[in-house]
Protein backbone atom coordinates (compact mmCIF):
# COMPACT_ATOMS: atom_id res chain seq x y z
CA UNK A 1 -35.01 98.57 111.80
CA UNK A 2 -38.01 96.32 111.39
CA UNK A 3 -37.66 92.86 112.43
CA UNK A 4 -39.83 90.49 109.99
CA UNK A 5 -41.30 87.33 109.43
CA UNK A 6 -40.25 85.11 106.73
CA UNK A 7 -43.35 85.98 104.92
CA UNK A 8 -42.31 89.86 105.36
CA UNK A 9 -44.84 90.94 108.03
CA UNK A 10 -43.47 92.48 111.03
CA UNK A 11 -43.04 90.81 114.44
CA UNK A 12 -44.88 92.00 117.05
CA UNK A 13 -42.82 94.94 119.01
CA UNK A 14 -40.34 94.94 116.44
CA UNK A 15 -42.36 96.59 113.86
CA UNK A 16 -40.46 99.58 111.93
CA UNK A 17 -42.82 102.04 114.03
CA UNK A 18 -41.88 100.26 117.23
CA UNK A 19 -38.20 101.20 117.03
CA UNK A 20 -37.21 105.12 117.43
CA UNK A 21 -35.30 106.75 114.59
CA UNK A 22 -31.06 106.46 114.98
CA UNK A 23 -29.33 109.35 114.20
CA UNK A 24 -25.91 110.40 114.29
CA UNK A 25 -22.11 108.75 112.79
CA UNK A 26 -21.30 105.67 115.51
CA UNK A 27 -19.47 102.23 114.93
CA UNK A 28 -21.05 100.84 117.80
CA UNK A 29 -25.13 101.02 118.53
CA UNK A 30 -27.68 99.22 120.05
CA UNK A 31 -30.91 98.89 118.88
CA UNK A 32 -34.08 99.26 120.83
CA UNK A 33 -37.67 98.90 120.63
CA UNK A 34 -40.40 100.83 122.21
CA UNK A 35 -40.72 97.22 124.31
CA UNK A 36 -37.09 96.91 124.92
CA UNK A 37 -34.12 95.50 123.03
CA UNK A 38 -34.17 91.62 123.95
CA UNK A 39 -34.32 89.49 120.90
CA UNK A 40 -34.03 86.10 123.17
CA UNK A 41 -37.25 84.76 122.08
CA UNK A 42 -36.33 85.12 118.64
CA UNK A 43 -33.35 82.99 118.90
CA UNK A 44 -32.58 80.18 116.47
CA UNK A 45 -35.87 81.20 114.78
CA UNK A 46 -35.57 82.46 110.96
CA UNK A 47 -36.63 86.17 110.53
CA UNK A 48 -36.15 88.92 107.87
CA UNK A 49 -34.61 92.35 108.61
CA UNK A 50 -35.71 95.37 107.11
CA UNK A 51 -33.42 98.77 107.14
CA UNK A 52 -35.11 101.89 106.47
CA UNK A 53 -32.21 104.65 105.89
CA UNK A 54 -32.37 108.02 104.53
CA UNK A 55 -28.66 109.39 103.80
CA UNK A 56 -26.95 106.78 105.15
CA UNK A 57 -24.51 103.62 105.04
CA UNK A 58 -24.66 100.47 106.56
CA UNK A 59 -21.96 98.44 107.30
CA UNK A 60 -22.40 95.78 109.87
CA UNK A 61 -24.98 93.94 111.88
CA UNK A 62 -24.57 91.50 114.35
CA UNK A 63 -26.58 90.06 117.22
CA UNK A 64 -24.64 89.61 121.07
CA UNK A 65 -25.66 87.54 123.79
């Protein structure tokens, strides 16, 4: 998962490169970058996601204090 801009370029440390490939059939995972998982700083700033999946579904997203 790539964590964007609202002109579509990556953030930097959330890049799609940044965060390690998720494998495996969960309901619940976090996400992590290769800096950590703490989107605080983004908060209550606009941003774009991007999802790249190979044989796969997604169902939900949501972001927890």
């Amino acid at each position: 998962m790539e964590i964007q801009s609202l002109d579509g370029q990556p953030l930097p440390g959330f890049a799609l490169a940044d965060c390690p490939e998720i494998y495996g059939d969960e309901i619940e995972r976090s996400v992590a970058w290769k800096g950590g998982k703490d989107l605080g700083g983004l908060a209550g700033k606009p941003v774009r996601l991007r999802f790249a999946m190979k044989d796969a579904d997604l169902f939900s997203i949501r972001f927890r204090p």
